[in-house]
C-alpha atoms as a PDB file:
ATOM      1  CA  UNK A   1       0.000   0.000   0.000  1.00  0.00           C
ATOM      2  CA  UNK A   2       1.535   3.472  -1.219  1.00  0.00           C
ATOM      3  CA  UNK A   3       1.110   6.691   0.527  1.00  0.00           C
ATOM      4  CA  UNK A   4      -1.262   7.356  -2.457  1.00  0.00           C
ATOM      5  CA  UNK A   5      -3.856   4.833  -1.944  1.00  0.00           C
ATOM      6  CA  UNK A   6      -3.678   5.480   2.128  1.00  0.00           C
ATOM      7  CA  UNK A   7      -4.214   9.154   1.158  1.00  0.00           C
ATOM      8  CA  UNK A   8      -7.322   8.323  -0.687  1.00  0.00           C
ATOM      9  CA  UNK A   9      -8.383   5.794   1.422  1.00  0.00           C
ATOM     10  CA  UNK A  10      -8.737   8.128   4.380  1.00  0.00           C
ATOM     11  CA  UNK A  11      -9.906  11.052   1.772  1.00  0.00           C
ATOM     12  CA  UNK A  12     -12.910   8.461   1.008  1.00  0.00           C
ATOM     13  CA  UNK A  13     -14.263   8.333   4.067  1.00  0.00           C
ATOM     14  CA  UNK A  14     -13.817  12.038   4.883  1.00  0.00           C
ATOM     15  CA  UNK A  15     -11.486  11.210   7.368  1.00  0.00           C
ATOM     16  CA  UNK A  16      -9.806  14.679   8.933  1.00  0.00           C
ATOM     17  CA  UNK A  17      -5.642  14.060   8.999  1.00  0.00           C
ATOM     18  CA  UNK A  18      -2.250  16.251   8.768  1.00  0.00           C
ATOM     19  CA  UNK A  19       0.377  14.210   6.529  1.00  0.00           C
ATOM     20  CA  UNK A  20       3.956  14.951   6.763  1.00  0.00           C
ATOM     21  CA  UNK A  21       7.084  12.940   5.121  1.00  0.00           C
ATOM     22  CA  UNK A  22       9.302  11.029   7.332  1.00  0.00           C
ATOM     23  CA  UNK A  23      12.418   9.185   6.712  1.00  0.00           C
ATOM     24  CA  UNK A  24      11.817   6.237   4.520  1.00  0.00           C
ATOM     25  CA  UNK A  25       7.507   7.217   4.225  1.00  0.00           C
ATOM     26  CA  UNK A  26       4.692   9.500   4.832  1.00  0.00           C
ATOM     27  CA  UNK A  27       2.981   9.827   8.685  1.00  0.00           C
ATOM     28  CA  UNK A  28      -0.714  10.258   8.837  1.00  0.00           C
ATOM     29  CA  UNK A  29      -2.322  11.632  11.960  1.00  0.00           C
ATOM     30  CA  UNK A  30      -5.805  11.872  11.913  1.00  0.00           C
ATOM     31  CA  UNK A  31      -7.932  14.094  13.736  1.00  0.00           C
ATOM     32  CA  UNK A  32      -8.857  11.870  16.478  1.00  0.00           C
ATOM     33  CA  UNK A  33      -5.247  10.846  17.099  1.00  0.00           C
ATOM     34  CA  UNK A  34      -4.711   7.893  14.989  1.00  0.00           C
ATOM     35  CA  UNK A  35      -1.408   7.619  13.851  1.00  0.00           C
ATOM     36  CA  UNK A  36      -0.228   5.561  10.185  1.00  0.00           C
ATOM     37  CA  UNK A  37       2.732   5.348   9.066  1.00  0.00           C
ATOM     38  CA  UNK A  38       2.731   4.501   5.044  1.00  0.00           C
ATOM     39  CA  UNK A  39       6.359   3.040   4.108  1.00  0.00           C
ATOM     40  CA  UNK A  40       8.462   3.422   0.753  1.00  0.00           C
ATOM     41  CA  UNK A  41       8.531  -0.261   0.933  1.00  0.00           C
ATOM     42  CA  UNK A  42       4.372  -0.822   0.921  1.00  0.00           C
ATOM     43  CA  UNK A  43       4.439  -1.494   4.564  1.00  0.00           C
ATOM     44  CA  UNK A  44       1.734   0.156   6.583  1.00  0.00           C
ATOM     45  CA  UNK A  45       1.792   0.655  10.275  1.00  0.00           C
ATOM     46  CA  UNK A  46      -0.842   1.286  12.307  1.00  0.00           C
ATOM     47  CA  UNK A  47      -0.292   3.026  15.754  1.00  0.00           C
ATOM     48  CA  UNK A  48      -1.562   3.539  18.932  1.00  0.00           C
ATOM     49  CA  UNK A  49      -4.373   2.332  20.442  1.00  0.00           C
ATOM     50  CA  UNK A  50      -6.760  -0.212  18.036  1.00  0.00           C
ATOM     51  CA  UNK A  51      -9.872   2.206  16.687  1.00  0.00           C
ATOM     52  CA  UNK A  52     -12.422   1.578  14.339  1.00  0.00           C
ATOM     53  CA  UNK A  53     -10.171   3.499  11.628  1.00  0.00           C
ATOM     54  CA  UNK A  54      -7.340   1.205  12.263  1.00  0.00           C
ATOM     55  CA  UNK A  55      -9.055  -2.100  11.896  1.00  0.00           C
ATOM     56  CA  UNK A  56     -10.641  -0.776   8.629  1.00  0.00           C
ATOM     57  CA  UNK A  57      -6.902   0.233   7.636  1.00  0.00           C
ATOM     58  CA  UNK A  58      -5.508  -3.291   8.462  1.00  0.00           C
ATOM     59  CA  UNK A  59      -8.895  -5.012   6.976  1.00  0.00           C
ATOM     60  CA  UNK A  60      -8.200  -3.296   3.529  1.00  0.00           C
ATOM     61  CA  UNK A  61      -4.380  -3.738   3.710  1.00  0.00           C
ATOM     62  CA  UNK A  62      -5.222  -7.537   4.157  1.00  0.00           C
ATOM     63  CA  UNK A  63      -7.606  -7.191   1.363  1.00  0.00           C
ATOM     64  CA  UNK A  64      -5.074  -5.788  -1.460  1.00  0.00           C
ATOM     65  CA  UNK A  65      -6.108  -2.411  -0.524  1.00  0.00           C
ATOM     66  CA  UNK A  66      -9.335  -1.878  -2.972  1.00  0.00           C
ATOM     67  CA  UNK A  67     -10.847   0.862  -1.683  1.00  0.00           C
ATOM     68  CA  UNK A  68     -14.432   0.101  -0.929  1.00  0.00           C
ATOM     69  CA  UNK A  69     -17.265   2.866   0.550  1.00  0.00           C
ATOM     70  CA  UNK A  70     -17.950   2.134   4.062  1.00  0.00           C
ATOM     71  CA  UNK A  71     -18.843   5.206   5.418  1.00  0.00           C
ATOM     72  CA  UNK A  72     -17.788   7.790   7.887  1.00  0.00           C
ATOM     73  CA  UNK A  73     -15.130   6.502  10.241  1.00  0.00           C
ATOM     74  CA  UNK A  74     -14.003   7.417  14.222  1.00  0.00           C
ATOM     75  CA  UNK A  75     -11.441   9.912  12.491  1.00  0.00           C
ATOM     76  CA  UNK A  76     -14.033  12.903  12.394  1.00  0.00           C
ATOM     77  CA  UNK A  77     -15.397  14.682   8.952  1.00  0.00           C
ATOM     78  CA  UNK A  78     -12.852  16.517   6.449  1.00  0.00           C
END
């Protein structure tokens, strides 16, 4: 999973989030305080505390990442 298809994964589900580069990826905190970490290498890290968001982020990571419409999520509205 890119930083691309995270981006519009969260966009999708008008999820509120700042996004700033790191070393090696790009960190997305979301309004609520979720924390993803999208690496160069496709590897996606989830952290923090387990929310709704972050079990829908693992679920579609596990899935091959299509992006499917599920709704609002815990993150809070863009």
């Amino acid at each position: 999973m890119t930083a691309d298809e995270l981006r519009d994964f969260l966009t999708q589900r008008d999820v509120k989030f700042e996004e700033n580069e790191i070393q090696h990826g790009t960190r997305f905190k979301c309004g609520s305080g979720e924390v993803i970490v999208a690496y160069n290498t496709g590897t996606v890290s989830c952290q923090g505390k387990p929310t709704e968001l972050s079990k829908a982020v693992k679920d579609w990571k596990a899935s091959g990442g299509s992006i499917q419409s599920t709704g609002r999520s815990s993150c809070g509205a863009k």
